[in-house]
C-alpha atoms as a PDB file:
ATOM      1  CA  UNK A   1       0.000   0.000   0.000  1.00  0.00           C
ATOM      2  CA  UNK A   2       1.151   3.663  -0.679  1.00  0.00           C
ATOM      3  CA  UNK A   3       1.041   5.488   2.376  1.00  0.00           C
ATOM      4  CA  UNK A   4       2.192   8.747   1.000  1.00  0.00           C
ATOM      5  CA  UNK A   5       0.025  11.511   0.946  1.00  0.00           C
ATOM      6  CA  UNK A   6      -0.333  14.170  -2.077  1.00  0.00           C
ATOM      7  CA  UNK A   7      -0.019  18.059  -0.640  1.00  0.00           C
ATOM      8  CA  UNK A   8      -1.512  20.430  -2.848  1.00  0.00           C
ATOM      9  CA  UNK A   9      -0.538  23.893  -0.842  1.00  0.00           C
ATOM     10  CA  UNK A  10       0.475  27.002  -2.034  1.00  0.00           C
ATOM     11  CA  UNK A  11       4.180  27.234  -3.053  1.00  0.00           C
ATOM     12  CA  UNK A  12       6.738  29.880  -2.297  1.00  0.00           C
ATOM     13  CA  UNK A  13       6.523  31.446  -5.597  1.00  0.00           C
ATOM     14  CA  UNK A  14       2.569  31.349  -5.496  1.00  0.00           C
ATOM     15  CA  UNK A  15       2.605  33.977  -2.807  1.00  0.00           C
ATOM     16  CA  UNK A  16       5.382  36.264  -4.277  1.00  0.00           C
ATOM     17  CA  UNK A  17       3.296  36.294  -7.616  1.00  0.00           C
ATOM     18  CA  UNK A  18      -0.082  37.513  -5.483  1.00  0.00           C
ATOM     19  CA  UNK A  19       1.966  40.197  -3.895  1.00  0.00           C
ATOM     20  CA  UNK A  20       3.248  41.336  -6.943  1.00  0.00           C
ATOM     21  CA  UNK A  21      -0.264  41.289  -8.491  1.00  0.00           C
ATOM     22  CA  UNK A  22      -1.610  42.733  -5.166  1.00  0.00           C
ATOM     23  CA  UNK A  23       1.343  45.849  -5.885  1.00  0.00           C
ATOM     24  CA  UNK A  24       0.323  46.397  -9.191  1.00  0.00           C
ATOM     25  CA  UNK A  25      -3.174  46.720  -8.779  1.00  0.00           C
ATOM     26  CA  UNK A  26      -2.918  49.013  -6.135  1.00  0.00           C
ATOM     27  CA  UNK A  27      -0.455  51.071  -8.204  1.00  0.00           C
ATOM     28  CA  UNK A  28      -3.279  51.042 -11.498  1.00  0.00           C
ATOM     29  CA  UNK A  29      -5.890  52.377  -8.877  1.00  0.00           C
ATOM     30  CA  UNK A  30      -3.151  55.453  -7.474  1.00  0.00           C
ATOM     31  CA  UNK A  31      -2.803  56.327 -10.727  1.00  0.00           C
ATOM     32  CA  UNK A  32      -6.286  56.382 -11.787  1.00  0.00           C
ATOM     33  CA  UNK A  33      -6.868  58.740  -8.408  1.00  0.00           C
ATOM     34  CA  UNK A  34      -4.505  61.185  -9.605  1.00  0.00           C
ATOM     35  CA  UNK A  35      -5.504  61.730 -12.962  1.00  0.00           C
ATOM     36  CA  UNK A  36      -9.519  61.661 -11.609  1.00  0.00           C
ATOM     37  CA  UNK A  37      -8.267  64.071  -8.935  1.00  0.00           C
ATOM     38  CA  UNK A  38      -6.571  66.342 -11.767  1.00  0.00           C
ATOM     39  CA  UNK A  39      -9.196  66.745 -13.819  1.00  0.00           C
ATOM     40  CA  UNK A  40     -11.677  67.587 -10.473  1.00  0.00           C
ATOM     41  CA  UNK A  41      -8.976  70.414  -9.937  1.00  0.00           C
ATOM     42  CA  UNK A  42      -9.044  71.789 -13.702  1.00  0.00           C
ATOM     43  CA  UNK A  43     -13.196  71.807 -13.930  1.00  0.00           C
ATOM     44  CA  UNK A  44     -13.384  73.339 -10.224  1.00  0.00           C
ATOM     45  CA  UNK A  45     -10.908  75.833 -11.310  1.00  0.00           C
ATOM     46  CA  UNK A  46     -13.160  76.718 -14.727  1.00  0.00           C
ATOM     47  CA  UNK A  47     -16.236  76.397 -12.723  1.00  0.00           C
ATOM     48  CA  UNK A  48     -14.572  79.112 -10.038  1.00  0.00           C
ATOM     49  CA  UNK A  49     -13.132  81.436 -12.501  1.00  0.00           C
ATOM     50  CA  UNK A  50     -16.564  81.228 -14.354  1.00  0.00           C
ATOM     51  CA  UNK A  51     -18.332  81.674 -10.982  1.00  0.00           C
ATOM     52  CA  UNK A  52     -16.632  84.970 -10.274  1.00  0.00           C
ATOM     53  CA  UNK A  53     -17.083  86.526 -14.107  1.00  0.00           C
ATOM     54  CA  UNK A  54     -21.023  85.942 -13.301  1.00  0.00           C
ATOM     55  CA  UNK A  55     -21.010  87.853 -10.403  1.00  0.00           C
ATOM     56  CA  UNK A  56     -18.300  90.823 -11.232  1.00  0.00           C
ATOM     57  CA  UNK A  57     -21.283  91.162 -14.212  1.00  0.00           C
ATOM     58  CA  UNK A  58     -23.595  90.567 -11.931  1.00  0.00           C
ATOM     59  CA  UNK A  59     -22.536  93.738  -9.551  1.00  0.00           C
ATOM     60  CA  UNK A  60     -21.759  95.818 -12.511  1.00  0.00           C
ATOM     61  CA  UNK A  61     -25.485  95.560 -13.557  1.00  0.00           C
ATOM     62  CA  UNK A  62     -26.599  96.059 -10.065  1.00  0.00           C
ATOM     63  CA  UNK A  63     -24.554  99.526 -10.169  1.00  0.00           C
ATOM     64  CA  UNK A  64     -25.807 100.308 -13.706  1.00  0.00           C
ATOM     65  CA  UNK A  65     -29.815  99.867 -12.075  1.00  0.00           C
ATOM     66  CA  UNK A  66     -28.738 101.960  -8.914  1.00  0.00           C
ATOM     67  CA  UNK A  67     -27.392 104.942 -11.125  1.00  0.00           C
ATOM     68  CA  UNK A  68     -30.409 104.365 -13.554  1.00  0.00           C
ATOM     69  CA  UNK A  69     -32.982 104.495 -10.274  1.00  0.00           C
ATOM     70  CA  UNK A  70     -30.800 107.970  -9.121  1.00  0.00           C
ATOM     71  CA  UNK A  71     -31.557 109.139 -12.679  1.00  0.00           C
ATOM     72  CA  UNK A  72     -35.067 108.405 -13.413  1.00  0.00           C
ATOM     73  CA  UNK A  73     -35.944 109.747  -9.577  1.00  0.00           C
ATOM     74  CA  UNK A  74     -34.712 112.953 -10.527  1.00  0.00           C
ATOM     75  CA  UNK A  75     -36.479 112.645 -14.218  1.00  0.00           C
ATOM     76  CA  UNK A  76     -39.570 112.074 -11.996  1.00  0.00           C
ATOM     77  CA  UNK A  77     -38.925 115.338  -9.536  1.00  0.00           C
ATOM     78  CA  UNK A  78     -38.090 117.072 -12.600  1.00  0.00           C
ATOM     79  CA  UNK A  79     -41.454 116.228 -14.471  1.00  0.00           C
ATOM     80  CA  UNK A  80     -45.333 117.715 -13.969  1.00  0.00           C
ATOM     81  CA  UNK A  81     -46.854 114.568 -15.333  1.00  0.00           C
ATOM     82  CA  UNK A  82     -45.845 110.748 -17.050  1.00  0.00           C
ATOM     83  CA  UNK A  83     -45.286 112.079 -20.529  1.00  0.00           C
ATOM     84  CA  UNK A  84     -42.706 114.753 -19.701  1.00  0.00           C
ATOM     85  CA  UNK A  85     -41.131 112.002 -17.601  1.00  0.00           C
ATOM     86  CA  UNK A  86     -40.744 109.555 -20.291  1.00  0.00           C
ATOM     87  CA  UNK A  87     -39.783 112.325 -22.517  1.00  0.00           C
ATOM     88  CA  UNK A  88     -37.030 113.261 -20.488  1.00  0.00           C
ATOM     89  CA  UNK A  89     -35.503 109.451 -20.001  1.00  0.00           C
ATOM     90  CA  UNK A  90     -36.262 109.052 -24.169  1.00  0.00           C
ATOM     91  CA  UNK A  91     -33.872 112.569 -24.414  1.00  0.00           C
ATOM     92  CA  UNK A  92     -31.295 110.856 -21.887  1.00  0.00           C
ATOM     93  CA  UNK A  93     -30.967 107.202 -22.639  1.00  0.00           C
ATOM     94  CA  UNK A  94     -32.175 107.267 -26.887  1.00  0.00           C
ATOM     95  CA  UNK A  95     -34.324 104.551 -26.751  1.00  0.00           C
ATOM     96  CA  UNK A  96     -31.256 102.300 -25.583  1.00  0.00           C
ATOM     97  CA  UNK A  97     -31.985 100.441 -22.072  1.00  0.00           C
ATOM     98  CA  UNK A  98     -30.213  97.276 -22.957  1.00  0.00           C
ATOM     99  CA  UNK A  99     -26.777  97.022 -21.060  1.00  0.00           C
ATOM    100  CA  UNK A 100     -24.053  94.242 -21.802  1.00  0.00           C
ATOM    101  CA  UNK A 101     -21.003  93.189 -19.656  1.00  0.00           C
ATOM    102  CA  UNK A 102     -18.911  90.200 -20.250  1.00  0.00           C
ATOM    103  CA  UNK A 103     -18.681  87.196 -18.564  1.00  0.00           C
ATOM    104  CA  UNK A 104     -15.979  85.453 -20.741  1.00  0.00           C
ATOM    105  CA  UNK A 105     -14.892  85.758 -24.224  1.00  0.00           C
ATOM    106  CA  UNK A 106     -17.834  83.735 -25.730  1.00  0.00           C
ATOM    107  CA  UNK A 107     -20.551  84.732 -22.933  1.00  0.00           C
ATOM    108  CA  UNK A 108     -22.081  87.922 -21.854  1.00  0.00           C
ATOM    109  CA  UNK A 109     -24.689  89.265 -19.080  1.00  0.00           C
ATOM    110  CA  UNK A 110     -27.044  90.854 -21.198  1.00  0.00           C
ATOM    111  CA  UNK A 111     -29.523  93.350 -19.396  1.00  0.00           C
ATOM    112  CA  UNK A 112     -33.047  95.136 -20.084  1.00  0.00           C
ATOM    113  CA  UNK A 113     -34.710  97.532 -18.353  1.00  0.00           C
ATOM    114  CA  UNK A 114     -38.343  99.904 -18.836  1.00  0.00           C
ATOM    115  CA  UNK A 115     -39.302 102.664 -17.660  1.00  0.00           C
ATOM    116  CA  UNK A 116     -42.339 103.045 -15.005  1.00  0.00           C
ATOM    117  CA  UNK A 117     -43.807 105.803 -13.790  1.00  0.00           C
ATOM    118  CA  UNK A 118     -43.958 105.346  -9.935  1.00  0.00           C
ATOM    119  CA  UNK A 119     -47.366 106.446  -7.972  1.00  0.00           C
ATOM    120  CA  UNK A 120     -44.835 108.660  -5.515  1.00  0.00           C
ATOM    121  CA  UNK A 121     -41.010 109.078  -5.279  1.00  0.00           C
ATOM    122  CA  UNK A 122     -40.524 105.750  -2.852  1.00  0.00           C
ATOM    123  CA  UNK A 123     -41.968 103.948  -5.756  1.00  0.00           C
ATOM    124  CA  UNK A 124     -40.305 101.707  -8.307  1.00  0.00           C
ATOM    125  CA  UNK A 125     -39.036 104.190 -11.292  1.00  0.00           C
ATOM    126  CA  UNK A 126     -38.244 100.509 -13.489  1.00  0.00           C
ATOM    127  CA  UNK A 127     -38.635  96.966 -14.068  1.00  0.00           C
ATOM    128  CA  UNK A 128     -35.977  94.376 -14.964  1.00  0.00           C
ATOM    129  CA  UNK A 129     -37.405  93.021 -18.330  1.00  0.00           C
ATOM    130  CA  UNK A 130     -34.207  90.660 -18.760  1.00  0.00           C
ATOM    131  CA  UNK A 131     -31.421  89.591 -16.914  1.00  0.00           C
ATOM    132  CA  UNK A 132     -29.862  86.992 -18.674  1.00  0.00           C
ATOM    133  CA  UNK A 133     -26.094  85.109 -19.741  1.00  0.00           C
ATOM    134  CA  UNK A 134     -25.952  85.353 -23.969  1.00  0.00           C
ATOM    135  CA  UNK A 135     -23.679  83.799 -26.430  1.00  0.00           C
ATOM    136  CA  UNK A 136     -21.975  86.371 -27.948  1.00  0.00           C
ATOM    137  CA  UNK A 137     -19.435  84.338 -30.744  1.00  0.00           C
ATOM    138  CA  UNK A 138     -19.895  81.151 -32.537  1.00  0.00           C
ATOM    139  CA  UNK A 139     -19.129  78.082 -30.373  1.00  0.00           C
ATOM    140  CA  UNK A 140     -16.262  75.646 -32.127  1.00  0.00           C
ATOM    141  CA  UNK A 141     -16.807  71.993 -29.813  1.00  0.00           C
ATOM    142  CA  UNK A 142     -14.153  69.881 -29.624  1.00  0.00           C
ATOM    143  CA  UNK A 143     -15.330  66.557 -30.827  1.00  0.00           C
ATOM    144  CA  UNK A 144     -12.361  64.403 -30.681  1.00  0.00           C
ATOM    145  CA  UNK A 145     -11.439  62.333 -28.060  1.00  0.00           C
ATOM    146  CA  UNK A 146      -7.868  62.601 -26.214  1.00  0.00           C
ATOM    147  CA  UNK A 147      -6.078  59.050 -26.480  1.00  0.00           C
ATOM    148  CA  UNK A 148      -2.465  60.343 -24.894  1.00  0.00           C
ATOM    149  CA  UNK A 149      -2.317  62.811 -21.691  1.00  0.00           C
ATOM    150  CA  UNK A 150      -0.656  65.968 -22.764  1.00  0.00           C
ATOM    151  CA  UNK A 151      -0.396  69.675 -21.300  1.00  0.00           C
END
């Protein structure tokens, strides 16, 4: 009879190979990390600088509508009745209440306003007919798809 026993267990070289996978998998998902961290940096950073563009427009058009509610209160001191007062903000402003101020070199914060004639001097002397981000060039989209990493 054969007394001897077969051992199937796991050889030196078995567990060097499983480390070395182990290593290399580990380093696959560092790497991934990085370059998924490195883009999150580069959109935040467009997002932010984007962010801030809005609102410098944003409190440039807020200044225009406080100088334009200085002038149109004094148009309305000024003026006996409504016609004289839109007269007088037709003289001053030609028609033109539609301000622009960039946002970018392809976007803009375009702005509307009209006259109102206010039932006393606390009243509102306009309303905000648009507020609102335009296009201001033709868009070119990049359609192709980056195969190597460059910078």
């Amino acid at each position: 009879m054969n007394n001897k026993k077969k051992r199937y267990g796991i050889s030196v070289g078995t567990s060097s190979i499983l480390v070395i996978i182990v290593v290399l998998c580990l380093v696959c998902f560092a790497g991934l990390s990085i370059v998924s961290a490195n883009a999150d940096y580069k959109l935040s950073s467009k997002l932010a600088e984007r962010t801030t563009s809005y609102y410098q427009a944003s409190s440039l058009a807020n200044e225009e509508f406080a100088k334009i509610n200085n002038a149109f209160y004094d148009f309305y001191l000024e003026s006996a009745d409504s016609d004289e007062y839109y007269k007088k903000i037709k003289e001053s402003y030609s028609d033109s209440l539609t301000f622009s101020y960039p946002i970018s070199s392809t976007q803009a914060l375009s702005v509307s306003v009209e006259p109102v004639y206010p039932d006393d001097e606390t009243g509102n002397f306009f309303n905000v007919t648009s507020f609102c981000i335009v296009t201001t060039s033709d868009l070119q989209l990049d359609e192709s798809l980056p195969v190597l990493f460059h910078d």
